[in-house]
Protein backbone atom coordinates (compact mmCIF):
# COMPACT_ATOMS: atom_id res chain seq x y z
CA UNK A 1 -104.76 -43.97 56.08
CA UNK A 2 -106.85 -41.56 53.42
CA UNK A 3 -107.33 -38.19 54.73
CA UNK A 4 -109.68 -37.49 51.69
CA UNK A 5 -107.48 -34.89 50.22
CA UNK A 6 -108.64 -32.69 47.60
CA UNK A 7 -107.04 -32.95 43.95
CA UNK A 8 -104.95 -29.78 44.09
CA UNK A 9 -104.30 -31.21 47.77
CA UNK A 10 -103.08 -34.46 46.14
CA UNK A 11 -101.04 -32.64 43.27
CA UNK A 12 -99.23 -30.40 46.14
CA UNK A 13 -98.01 -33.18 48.00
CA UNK A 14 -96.90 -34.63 44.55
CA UNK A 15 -95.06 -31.54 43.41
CA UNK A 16 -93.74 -31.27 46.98
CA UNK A 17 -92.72 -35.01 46.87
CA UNK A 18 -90.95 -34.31 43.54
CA UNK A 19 -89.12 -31.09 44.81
CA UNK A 20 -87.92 -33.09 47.62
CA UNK A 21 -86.48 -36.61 45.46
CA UNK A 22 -85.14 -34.22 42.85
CA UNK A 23 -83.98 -31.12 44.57
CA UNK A 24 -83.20 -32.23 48.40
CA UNK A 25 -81.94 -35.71 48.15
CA UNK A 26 -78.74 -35.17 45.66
CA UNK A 27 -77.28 -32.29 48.27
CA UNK A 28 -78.39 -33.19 51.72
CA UNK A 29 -75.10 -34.53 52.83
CA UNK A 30 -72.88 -32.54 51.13
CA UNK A 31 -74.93 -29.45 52.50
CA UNK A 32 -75.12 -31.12 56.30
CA UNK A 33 -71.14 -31.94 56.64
CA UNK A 34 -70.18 -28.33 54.90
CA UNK A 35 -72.83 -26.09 57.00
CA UNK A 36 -74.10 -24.21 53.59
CA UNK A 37 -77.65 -22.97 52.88
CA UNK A 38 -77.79 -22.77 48.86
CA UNK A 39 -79.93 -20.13 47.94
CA UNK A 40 -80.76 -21.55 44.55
CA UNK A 41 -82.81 -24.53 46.67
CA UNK A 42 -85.14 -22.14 47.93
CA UNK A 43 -85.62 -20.54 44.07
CA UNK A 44 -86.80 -24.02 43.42
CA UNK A 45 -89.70 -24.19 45.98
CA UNK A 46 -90.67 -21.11 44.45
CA UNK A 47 -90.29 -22.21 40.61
CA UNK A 48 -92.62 -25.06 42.01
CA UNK A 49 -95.23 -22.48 43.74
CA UNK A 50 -94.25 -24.07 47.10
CA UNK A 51 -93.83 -20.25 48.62
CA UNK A 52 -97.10 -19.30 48.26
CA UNK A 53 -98.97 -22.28 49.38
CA UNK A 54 -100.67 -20.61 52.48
CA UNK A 55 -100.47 -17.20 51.29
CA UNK A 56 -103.88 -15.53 50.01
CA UNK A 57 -104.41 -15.32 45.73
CA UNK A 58 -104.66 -11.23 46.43
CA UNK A 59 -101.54 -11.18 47.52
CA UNK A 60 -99.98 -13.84 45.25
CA UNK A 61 -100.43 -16.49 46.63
CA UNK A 62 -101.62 -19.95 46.11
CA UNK A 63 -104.46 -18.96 48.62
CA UNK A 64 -104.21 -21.99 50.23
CA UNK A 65 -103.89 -22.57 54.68
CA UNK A 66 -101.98 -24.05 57.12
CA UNK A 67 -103.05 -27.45 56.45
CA UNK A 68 -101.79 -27.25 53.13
CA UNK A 69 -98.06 -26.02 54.29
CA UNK A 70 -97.91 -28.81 56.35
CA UNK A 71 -98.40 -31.16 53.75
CA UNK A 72 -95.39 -29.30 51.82
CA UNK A 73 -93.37 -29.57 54.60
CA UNK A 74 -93.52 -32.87 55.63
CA UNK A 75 -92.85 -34.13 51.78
CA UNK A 76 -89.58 -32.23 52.25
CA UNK A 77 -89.10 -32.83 55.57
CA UNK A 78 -89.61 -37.09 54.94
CA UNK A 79 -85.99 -36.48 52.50
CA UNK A 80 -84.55 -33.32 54.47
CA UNK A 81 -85.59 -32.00 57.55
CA UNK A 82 -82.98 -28.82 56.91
CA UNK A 83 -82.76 -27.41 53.82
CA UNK A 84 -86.97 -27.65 53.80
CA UNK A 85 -86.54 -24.98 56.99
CA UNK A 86 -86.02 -22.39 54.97
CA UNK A 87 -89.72 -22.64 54.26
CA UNK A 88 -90.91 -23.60 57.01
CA UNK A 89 -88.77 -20.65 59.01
CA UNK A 90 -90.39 -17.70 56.36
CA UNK A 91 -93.64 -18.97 57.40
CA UNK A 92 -93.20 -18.45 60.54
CA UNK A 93 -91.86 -15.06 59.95
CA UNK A 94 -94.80 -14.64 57.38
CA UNK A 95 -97.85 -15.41 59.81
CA UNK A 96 -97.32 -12.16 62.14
CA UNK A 97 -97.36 -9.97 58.63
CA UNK A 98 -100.75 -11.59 57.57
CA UNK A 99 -102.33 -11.90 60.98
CA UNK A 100 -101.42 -8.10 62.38
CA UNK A 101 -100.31 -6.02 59.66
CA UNK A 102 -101.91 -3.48 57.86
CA UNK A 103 -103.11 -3.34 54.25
CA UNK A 104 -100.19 -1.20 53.14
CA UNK A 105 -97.86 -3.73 54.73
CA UNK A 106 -99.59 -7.05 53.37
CA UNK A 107 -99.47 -5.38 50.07
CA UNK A 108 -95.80 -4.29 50.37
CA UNK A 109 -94.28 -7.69 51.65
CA UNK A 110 -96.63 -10.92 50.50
CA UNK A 111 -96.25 -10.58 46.91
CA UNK A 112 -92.49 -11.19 47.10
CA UNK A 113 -92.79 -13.74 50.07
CA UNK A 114 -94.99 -15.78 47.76
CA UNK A 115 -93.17 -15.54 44.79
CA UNK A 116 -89.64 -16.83 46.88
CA UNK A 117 -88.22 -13.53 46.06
CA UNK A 118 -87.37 -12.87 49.67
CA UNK A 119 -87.38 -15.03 52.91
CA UNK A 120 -88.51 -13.89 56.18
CA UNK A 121 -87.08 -14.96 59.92
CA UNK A 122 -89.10 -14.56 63.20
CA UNK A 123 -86.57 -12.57 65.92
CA UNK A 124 -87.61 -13.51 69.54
CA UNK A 125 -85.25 -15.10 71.25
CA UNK A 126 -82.28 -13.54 73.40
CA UNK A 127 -79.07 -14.60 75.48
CA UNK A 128 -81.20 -14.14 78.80
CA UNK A 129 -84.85 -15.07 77.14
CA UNK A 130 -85.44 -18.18 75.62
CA UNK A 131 -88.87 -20.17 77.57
CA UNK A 132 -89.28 -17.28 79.29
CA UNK A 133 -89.82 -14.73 76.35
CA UNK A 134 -90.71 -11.77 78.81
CA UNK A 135 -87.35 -11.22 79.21
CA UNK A 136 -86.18 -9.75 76.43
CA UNK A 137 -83.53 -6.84 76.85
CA UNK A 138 -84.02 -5.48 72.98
CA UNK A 139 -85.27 -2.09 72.88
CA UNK A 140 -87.19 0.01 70.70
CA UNK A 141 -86.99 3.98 71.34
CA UNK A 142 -89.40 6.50 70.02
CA UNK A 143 -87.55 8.94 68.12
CA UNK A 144 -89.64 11.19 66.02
CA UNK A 145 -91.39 9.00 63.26
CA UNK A 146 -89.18 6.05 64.15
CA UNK A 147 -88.05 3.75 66.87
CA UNK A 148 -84.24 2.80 67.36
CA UNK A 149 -83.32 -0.52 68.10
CA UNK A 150 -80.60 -1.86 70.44
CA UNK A 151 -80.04 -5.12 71.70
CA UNK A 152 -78.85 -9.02 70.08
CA UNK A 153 -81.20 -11.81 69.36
CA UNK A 154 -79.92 -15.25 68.97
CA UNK A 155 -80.30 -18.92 67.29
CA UNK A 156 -82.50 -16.99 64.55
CA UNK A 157 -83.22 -19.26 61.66
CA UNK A 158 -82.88 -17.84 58.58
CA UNK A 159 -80.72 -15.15 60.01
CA UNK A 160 -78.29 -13.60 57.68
CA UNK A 161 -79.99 -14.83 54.23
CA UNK A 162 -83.63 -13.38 54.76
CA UNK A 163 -84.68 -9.94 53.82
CA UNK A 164 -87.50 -9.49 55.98
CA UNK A 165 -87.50 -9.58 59.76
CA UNK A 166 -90.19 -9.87 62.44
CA UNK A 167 -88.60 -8.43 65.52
CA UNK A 168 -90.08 -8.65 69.17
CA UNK A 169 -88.77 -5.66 71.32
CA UNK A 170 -89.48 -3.80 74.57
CA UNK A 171 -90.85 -0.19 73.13
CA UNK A 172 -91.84 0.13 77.20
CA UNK A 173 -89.81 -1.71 79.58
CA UNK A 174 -91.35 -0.84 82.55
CA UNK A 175 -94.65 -2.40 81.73
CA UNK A 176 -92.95 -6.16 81.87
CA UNK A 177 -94.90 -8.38 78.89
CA UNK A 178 -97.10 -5.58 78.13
CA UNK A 179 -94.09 -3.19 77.29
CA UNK A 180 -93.34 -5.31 74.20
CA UNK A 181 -94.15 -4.34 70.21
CA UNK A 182 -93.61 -5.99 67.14
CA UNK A 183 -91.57 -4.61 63.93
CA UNK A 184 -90.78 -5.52 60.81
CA UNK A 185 -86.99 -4.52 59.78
CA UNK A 186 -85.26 -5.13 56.25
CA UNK A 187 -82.15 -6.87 56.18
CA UNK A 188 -80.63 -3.23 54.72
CA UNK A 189 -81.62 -1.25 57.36
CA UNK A 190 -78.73 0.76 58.59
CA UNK A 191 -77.82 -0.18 62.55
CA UNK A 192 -78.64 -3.87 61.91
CA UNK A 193 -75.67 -6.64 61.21
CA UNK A 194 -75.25 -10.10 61.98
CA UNK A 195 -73.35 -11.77 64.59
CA UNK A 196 -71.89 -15.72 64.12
CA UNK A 197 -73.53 -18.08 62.27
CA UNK A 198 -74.11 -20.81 64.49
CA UNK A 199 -72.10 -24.41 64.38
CA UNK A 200 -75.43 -27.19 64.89
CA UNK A 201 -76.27 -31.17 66.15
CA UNK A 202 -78.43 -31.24 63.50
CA UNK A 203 -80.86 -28.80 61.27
CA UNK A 204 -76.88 -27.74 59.46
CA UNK A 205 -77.76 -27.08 56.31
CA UNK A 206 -80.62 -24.21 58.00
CA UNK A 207 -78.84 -20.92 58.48
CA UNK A 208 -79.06 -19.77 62.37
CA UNK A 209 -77.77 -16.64 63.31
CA UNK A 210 -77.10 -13.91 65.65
CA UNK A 211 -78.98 -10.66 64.82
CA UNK A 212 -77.72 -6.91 66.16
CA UNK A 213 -78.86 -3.52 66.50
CA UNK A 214 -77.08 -0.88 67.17
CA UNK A 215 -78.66 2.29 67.01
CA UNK A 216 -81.00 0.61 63.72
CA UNK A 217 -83.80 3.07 63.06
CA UNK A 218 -87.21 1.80 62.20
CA UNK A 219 -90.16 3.71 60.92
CA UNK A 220 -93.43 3.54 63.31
CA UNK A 221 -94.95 2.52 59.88
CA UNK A 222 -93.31 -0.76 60.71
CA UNK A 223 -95.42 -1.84 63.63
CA UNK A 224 -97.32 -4.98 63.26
CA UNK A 225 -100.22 -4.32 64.92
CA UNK A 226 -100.65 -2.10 68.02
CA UNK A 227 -97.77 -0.46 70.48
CA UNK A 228 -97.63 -3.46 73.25
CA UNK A 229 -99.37 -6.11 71.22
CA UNK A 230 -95.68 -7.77 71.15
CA UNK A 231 -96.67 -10.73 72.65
CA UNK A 232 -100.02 -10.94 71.50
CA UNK A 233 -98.27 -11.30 68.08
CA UNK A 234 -95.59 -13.47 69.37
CA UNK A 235 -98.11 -15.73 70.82
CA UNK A 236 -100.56 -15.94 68.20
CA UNK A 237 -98.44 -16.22 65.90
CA UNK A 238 -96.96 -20.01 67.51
CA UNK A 239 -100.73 -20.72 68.11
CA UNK A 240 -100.65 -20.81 63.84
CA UNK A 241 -96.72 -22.08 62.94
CA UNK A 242 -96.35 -24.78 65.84
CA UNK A 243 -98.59 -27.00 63.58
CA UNK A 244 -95.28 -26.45 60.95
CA UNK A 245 -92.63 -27.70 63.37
CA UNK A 246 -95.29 -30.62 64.20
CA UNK A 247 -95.18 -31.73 60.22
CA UNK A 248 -90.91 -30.77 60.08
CA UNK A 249 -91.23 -33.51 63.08
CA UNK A 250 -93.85 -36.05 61.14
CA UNK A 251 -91.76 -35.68 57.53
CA UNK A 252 -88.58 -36.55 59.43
CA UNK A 253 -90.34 -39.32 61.00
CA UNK A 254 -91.42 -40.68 58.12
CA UNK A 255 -88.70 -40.63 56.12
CA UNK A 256 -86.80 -42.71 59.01
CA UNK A 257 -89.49 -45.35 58.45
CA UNK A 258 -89.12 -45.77 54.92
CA UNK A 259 -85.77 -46.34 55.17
CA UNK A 260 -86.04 -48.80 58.45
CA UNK A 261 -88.23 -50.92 56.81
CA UNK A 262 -86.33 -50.84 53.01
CA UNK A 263 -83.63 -51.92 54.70
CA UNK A 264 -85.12 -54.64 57.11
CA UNK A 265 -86.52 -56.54 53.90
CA UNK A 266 -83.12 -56.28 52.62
CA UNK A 267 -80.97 -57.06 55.13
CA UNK A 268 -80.20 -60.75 56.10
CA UNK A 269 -78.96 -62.25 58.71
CA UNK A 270 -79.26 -66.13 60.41
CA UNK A 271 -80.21 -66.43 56.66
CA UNK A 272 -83.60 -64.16 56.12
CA UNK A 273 -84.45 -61.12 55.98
CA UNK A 274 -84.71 -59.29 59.58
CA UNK A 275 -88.07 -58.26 59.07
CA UNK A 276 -89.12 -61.39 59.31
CA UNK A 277 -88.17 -61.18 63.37
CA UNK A 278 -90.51 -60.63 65.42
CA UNK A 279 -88.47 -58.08 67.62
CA UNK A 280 -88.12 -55.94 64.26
CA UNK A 281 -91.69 -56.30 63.14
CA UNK A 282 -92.70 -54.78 66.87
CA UNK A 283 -90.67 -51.86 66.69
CA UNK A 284 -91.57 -51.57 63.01
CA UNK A 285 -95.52 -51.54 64.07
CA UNK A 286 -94.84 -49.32 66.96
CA UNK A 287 -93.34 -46.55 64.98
CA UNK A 288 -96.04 -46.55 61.85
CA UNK A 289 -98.67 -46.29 64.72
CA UNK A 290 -96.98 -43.37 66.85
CA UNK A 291 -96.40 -41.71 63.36
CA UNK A 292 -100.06 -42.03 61.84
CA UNK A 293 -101.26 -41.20 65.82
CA UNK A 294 -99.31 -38.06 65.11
CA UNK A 295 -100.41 -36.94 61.67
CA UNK A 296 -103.79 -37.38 62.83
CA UNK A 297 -103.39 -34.89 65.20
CA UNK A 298 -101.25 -32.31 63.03
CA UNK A 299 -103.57 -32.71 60.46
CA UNK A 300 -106.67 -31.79 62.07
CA UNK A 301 -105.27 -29.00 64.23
CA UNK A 302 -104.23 -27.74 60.96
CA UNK A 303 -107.64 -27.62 59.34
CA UNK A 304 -109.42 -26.47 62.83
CA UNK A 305 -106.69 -23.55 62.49
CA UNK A 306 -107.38 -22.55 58.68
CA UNK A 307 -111.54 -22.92 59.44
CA UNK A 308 -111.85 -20.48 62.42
CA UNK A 309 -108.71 -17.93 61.52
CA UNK A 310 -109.66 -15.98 64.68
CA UNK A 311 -110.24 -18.90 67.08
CA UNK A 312 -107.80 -19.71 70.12
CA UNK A 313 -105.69 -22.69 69.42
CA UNK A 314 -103.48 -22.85 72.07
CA UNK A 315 -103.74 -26.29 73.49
CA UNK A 316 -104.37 -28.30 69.91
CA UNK A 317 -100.97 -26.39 68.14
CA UNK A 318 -99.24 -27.24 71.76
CA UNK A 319 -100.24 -30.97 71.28
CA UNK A 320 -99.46 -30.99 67.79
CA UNK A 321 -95.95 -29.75 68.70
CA UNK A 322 -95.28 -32.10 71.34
CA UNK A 323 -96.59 -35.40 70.20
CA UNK A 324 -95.12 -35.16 66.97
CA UNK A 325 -91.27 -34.18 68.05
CA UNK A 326 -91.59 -36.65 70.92
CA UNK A 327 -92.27 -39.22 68.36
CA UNK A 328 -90.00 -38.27 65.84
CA UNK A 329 -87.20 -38.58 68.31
CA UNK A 330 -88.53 -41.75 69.41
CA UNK A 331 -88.79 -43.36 65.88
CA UNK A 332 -85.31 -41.91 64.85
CA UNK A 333 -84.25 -43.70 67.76
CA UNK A 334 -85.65 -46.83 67.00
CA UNK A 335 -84.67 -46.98 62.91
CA UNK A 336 -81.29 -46.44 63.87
CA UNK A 337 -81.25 -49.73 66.22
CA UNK A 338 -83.20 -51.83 63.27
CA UNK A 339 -80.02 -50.17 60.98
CA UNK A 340 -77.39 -51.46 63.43
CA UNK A 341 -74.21 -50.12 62.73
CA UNK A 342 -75.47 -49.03 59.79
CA UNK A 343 -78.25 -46.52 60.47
CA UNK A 344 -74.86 -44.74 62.77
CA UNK A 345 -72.86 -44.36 60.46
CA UNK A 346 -72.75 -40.93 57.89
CA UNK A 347 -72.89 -42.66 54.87
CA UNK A 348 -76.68 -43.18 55.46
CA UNK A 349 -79.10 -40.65 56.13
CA UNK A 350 -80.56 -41.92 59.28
CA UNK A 351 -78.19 -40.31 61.95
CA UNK A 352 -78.95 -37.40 60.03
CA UNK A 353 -82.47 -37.29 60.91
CA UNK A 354 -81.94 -38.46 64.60
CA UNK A 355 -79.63 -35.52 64.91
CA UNK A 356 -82.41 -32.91 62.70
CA UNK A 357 -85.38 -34.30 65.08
CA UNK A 358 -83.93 -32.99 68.33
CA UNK A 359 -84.47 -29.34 67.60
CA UNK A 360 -88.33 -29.90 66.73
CA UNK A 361 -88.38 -30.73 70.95
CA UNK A 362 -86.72 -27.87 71.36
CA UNK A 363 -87.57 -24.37 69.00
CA UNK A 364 -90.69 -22.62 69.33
CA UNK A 365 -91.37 -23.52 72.98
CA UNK A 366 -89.41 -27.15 74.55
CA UNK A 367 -91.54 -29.60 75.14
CA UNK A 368 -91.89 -28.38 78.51
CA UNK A 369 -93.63 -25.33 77.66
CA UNK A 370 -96.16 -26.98 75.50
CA UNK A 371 -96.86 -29.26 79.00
CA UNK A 372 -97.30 -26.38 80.08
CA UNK A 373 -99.32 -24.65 77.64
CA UNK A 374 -101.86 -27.36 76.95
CA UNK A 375 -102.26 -28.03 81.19
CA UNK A 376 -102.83 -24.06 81.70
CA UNK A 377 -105.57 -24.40 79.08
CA UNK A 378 -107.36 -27.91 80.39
CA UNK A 379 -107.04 -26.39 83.61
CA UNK A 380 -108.86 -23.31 82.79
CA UNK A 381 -111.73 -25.34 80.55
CA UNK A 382 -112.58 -27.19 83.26
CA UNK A 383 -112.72 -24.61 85.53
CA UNK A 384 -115.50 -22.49 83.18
């Protein structure tokens, strides 16, 4: 289908395409079975000006949006859904810094962000808070010109290998999901460590950690936003990224068609190729429809996001989300069973991406949530 991309829009997907063939493919495995995150594959998206894609040209970026990320990440998502998180994962951290922070702070942490010099991770989740995020235990106490944090977060991508952190804490407890604030801490900020680096299904190559502060102190100069806007930047800032795990979900997706359908012109059995059997050709048609259903729907949530920046998007990046990870699971599924033995066996990539889809059901907000999400806001349109 032609979604009437620009030039540059073309050549990004190209260079993104090329990154992905060149760069991903050759370590995928090895970097899956061993659990390692190369840094030097992340110095290549930024040799190819993949950092900067949504970041604004003042800043050093490519001055780019949304939609284009997504089109970066699904190219490297359709070869490897898990080295290509590391990109993903810093634009999540990213979006809070360019949506809430101040001048001085845009101006002191884009420029390397775009450049690749330094990765960012987004710090929300906790032991006892995962869906329900107003239950964080991580505190921030006001101590002269700084706050001091205690507390643990968990499954953090990008934990231990970025430099820049986007922590949600409770600077006032009492007040329940207005009590929470927003800071940015440096991975060399004394009081903050790292706990175990996390043993994954799938995503293995993607660094997930446990972050910990003990007694970490913080300048106020750090706040993103205002005191208690926590969630407000938590929250807006998934309204912007979900369309990201949507095209992780699409690349992955994707990339199991190729190979499903490569293979079923190839493979021969009751002497012809199985793609000439009907039962292949409808699971075949089934998953390039669910697919281009779903980058439909990424796609223009993307662009709706990038041509009202201060619109509520709730329900469209919930939709995105869901759709898309439902049907990447769902057409994993399925090119493994037109593989046969085959697509479960380690040698080929597919049970890779059957076991990398999962997550994109799961991380920012299950499946469940963005049910939830998306009813909430139907409920409330039709009641206006």
């Amino acid at each position: 289908m032609d979604y009437f991309l620009t030039e540059e829009q073309k050549e990004i997907v190209e260079v993104a395409k090329m990154v992905a063939e060149e760069k991903l493919k050759p370590v995928r495995q090895e970097c899956d079975e061993k659990e390692i995150f190369p840094r030097e594959i992340y110095d290549e998206f930024a040799k190819s000006d993949l950092c900067g894609v949504y970041i604004p040209e003042k800043y050093g970026g490519l001055g780019f949006g949304v939609f284009e990320l997504c089109l970066v990440v699904e190219q490297l998502c359709r070869v490897d859904g898990s080295l290509a998180l590391s990109l993903a994962a810093t634009a999540l951290g990213t979006f809070p810094i360019m949506l809430f922070g101040s001048e001085e702070q845009k101006q002191k942490y884009l420029p390397d962000i775009a450049s690749g010099k330094k990765m960012v991770a987004f710090a929300l989740t906790e032991p006892e808070a995962g869906s329900d995020a107003s239950a964080i235990k991580t505190t921030a106490k006001e101590d002269g010109d700084n706050f001091v944090i205690n507390g643990t977060k968990c499954f953090i991508t990008n934990g231990g290998e970025a430099e820049i952190y986007i922590v949600i804490v409770k600077t006032d407890p009492h007040k329940g999901a207005r009590g929470a604030s927003a800071l940015i801490v440096e991975k060399d900020t004394q009081g903050f460590s790292f706990g175990k680096k996390e043993s994954k299904l799938g995503i293995r190559s993607s660094m997930t950690r446990e972050l910990i502060f003990t007694d970490c102190k913080v300048p106020k100069t750090n706040f993103l936003g205002r005191r208690g806007m926590g969630f407000i930047v938590a929250m807006k800032t998934f309204d912007t990224s979900r369309p990201g795990v949507a095209s992780q979900a699409l690349g992955i997706a994707q990339g199991a068609l190729d190979d499903a359908v490569k293979y079923a012109k190839t493979r021969i059995q009751f002497g012809a190729p199985i793609s000439s059997l009907q039962a292949v050709q409808h699971i075949i048609a089934n998953m390039a429809t669910k697919i281009e259903a779903a980058r439909a729907l990424v796609y223009q949530t993307a662009k709706n996001i990038d041509a009202n920046p201060n619109g509520k998007f709730t329900k469209e990046s919930a939709m995105s989300k869901l759709y898309a990870s439902d049907v990447a699971m769902e057409v994993t599924t399925d090119a493994i069973q037109v593989m046969g033995g085959y697509g479960y066996m380690k040698e080929y990539p597919m049970e890779k991406r059957f076991r990398d889809a999962k997550i994109t059901q799961i991380y920012e907000g299950t499946n469940q949530i963005q049910r939830n999400e998306i009813a909430l806001a139907l409920i409330k349109e039709y009641s206006e």
